[in-house]
Protein backbone atom coordinates (compact mmCIF):
# COMPACT_ATOMS: atom_id res chain seq x y z
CA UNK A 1 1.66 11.05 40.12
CA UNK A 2 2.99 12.09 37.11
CA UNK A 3 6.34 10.46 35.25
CA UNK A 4 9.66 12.66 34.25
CA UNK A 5 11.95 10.55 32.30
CA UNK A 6 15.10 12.03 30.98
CA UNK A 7 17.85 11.85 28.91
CA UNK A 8 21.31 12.18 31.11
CA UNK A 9 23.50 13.02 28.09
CA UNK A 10 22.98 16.44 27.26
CA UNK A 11 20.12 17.39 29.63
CA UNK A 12 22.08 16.86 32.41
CA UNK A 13 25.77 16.88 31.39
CA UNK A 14 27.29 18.54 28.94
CA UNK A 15 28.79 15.55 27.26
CA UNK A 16 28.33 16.35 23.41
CA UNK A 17 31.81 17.58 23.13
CA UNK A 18 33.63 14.68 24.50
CA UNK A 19 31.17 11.93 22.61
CA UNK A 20 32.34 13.94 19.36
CA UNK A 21 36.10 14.21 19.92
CA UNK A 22 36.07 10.89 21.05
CA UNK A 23 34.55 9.24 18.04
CA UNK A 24 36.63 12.03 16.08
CA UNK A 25 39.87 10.46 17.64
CA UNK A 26 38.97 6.73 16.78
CA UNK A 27 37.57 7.13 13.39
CA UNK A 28 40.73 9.09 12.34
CA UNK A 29 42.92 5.64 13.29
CA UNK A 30 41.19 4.55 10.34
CA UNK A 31 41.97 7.65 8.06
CA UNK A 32 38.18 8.69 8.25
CA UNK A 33 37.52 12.12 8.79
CA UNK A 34 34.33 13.20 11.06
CA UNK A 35 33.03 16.31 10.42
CA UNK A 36 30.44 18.20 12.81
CA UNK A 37 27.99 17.80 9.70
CA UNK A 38 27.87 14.33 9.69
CA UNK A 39 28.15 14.17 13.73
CA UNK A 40 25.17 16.13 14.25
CA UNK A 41 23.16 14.47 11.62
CA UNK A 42 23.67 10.46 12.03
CA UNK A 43 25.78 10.15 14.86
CA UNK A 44 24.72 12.27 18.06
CA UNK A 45 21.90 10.71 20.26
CA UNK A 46 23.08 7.24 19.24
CA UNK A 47 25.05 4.65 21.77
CA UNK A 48 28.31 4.32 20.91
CA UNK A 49 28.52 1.23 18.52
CA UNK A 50 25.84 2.46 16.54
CA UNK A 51 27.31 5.99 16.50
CA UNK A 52 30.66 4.24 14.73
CA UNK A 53 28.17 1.99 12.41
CA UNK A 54 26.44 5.16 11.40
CA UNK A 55 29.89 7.43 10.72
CA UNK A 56 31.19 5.13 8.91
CA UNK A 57 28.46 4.80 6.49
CA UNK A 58 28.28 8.25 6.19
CA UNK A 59 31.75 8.33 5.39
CA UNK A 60 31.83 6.10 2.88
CA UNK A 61 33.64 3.30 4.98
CA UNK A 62 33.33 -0.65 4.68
CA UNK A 63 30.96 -2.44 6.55
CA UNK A 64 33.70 -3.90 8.59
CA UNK A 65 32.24 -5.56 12.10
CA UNK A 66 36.13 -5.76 13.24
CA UNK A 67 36.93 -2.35 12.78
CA UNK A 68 32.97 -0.79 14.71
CA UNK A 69 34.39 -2.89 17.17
CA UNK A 70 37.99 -1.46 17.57
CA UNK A 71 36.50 1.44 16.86
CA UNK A 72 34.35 1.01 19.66
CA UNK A 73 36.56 0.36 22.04
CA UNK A 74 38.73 3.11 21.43
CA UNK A 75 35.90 5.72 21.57
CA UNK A 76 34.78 4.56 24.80
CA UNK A 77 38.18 4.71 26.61
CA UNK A 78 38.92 8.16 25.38
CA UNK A 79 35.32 9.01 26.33
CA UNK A 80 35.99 7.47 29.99
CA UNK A 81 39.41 9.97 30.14
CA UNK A 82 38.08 12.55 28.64
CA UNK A 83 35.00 12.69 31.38
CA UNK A 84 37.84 11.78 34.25
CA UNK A 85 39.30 15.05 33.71
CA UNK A 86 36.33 17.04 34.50
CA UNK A 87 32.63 16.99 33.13
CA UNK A 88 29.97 20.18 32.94
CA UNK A 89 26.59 19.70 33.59
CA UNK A 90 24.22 21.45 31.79
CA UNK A 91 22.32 24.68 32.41
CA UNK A 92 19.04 23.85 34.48
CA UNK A 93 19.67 20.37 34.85
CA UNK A 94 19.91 19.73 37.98
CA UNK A 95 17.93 22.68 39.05
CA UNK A 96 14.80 20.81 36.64
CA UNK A 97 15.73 17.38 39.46
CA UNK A 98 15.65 19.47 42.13
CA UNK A 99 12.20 21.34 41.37
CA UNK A 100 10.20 18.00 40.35
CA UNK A 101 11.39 15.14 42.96
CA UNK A 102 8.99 16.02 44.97
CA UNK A 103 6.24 16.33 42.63
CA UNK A 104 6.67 13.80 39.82
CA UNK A 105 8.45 10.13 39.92
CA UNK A 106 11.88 10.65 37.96
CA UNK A 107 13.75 8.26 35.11
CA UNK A 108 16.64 8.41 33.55
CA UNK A 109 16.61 6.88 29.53
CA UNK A 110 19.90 7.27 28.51
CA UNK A 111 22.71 6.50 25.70
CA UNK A 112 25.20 6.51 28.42
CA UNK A 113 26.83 3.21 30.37
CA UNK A 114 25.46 2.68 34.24
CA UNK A 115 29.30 3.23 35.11
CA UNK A 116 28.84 6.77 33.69
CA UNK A 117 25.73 7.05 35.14
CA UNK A 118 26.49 6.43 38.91
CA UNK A 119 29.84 7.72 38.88
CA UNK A 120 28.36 11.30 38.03
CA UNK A 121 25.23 11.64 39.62
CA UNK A 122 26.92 10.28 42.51
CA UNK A 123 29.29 13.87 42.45
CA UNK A 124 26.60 15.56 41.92
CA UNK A 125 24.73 14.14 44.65
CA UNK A 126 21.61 13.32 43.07
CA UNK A 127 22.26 9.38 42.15
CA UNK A 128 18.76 9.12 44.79
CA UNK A 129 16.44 11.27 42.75
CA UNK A 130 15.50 8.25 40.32
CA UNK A 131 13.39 5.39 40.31
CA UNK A 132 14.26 3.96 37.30
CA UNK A 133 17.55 4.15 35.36
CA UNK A 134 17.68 2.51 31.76
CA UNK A 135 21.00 2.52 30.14
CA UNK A 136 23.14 1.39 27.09
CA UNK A 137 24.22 -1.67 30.00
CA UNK A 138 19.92 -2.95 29.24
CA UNK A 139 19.25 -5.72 26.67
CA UNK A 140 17.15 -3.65 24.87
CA UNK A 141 17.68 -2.40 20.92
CA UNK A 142 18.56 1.59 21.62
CA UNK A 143 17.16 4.62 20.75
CA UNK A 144 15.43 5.45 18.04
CA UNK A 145 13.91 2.32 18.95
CA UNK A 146 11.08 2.95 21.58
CA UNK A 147 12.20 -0.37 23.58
CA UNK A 148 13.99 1.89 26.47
CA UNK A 149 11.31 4.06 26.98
CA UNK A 150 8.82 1.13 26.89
CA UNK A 151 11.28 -0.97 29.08
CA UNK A 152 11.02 2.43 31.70
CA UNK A 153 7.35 2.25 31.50
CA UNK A 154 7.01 -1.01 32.34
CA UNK A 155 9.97 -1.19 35.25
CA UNK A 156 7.85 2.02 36.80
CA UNK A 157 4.25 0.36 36.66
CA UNK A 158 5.86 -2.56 39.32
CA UNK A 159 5.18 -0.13 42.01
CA UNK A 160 1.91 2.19 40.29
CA UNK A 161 0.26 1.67 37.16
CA UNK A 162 2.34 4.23 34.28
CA UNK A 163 0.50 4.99 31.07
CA UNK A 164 2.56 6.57 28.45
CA UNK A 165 0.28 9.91 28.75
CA UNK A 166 1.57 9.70 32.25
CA UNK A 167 4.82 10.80 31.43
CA UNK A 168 6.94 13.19 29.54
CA UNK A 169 10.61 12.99 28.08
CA UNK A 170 13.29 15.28 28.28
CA UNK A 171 15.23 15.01 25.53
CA UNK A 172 18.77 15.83 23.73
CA UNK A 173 18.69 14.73 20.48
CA UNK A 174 16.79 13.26 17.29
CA UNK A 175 17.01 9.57 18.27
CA UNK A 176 16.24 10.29 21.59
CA UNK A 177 12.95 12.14 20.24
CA UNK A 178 12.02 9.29 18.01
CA UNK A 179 12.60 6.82 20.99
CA UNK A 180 10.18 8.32 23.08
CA UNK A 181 7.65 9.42 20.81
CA UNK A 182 7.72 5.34 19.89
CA UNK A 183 6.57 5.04 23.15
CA UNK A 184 3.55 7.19 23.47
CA UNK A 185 5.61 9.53 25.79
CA UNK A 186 5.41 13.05 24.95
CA UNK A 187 8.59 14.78 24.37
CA UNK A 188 10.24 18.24 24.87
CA UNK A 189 13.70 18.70 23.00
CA UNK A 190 16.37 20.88 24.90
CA UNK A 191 19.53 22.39 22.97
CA UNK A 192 21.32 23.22 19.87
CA UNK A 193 19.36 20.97 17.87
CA UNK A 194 18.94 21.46 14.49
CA UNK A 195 15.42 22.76 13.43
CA UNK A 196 14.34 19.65 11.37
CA UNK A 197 15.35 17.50 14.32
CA UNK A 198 13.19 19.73 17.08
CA UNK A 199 10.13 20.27 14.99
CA UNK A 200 9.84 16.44 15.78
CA UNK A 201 9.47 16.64 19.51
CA UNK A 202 6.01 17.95 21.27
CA UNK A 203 7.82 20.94 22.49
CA UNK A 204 11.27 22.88 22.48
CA UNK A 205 13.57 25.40 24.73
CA UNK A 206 17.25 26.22 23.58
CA UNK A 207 18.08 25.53 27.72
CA UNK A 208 16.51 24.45 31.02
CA UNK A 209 18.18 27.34 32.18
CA UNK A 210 15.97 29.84 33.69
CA UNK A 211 12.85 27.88 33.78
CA UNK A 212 10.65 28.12 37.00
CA UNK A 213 8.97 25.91 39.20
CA UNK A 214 5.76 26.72 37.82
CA UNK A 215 6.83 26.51 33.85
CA UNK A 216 8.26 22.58 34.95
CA UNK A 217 5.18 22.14 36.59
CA UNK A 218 3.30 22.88 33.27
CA UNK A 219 5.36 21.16 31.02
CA UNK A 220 4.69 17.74 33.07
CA UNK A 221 0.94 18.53 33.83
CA UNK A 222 0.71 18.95 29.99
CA UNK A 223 1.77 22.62 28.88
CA UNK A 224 2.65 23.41 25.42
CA UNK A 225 5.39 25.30 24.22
């Protein structure tokens, strides 16, 4: 059976906006100002502490471990109320979970915490669809590094043997690409990525939206876009 492993932030939920007003509001406690430039081309994909680490080298800041930490912090509290007020998931997300539980063995990869995780797939009713969940909660270095990928992988082939041509990646972002591709896993990048960061995947639609059964079908038995 073949493997879908996906990325929860942005192929899922629509949680791009949030991450960047988040890190937007802690940074500027620190009189650094976050553009979407510099979000979009060394922070988004990235965890959270390395998302601070890499704004505020961007930015020109100190490489001050106390203040990626406060930073931290703050970031992920407004990121926790921001999401508690209400959180859209994204065009053909669940729709893509829906189509391929049946036919494929489903994992999520993702940037996000497991408190994140199973407080909104369990509203959107779906927390049963995966197998495997890897999160920023594993002991693993994060994406780019390929270790969550490999770390799914290797969870997955407890119960059947999983090669990495086995499985495809459905993913949000630049690191995310880079993580899987370090894996062996073949990738397909979804959204408003910039060009230079898509050309890197194996694949590419602007949205899930509108996809059939049959293109999802292809995509995991090995279609090209």
């Amino acid at each position: 059976m073949h493997v879908v492993m996906l990325e929860f932030e942005g192929i899922l939920a629509d949680t791009a906006p949030h991450r960047l007003a988040s890190l937007r509001d802690a940074l500027a406690v620190d009189a650094l100002s976050l553009d979407d430039e510099t979000w979009a081309e060394h922070c988004h994909g990235l965890a959270v502490e390395p998302a601070v680490l890499a704004a505020r080298r961007a930015l020109g800041a100190d490489e001050d471990p106390t203040a990626v930490e406060l930073a931290r912090l703050r970031a992920e509290r407004a990121f926790t109320l921001r999401i508690g007020r209400g959180l859209m998931m994204q065009p053909g997300g669940l729709a893509l979970i829906q189509a391929l539980r049946t036919q494929a063995r489903l994992a999520l990869v993702t940037r996000a915490s497991r408190r994140t995780i199973d407080f909104v797939l369990t509203l959107a009713n779906v927390a049963d669809a995966f197998t495997c969940v890897v999160t920023a909660d594993d002991s693993v270095e994060g994406k780019p590094s390929g270790e969550p990928y490999q770390l799914a992988l290797d969870r997955l082939s407890r119960t059947a043997p999983v090669a990495p041509g086995d499985a495809i990646a459905f993913e949000d972002s630049r690191p995310g690409i880079r993580s899987a591709r370090a894996a062996g896993v073949r990738t397909i990048a979804v959204g408003p990525l910039p060009v230079h960061h898509a050309m890197e995947a194996d694949a590419y639609y602007p949205t899930l939206a509108g996809l059939s059964f049959d293109d999802m079908r292809a995509l995991v038995r090995g279609g090209r876009s």
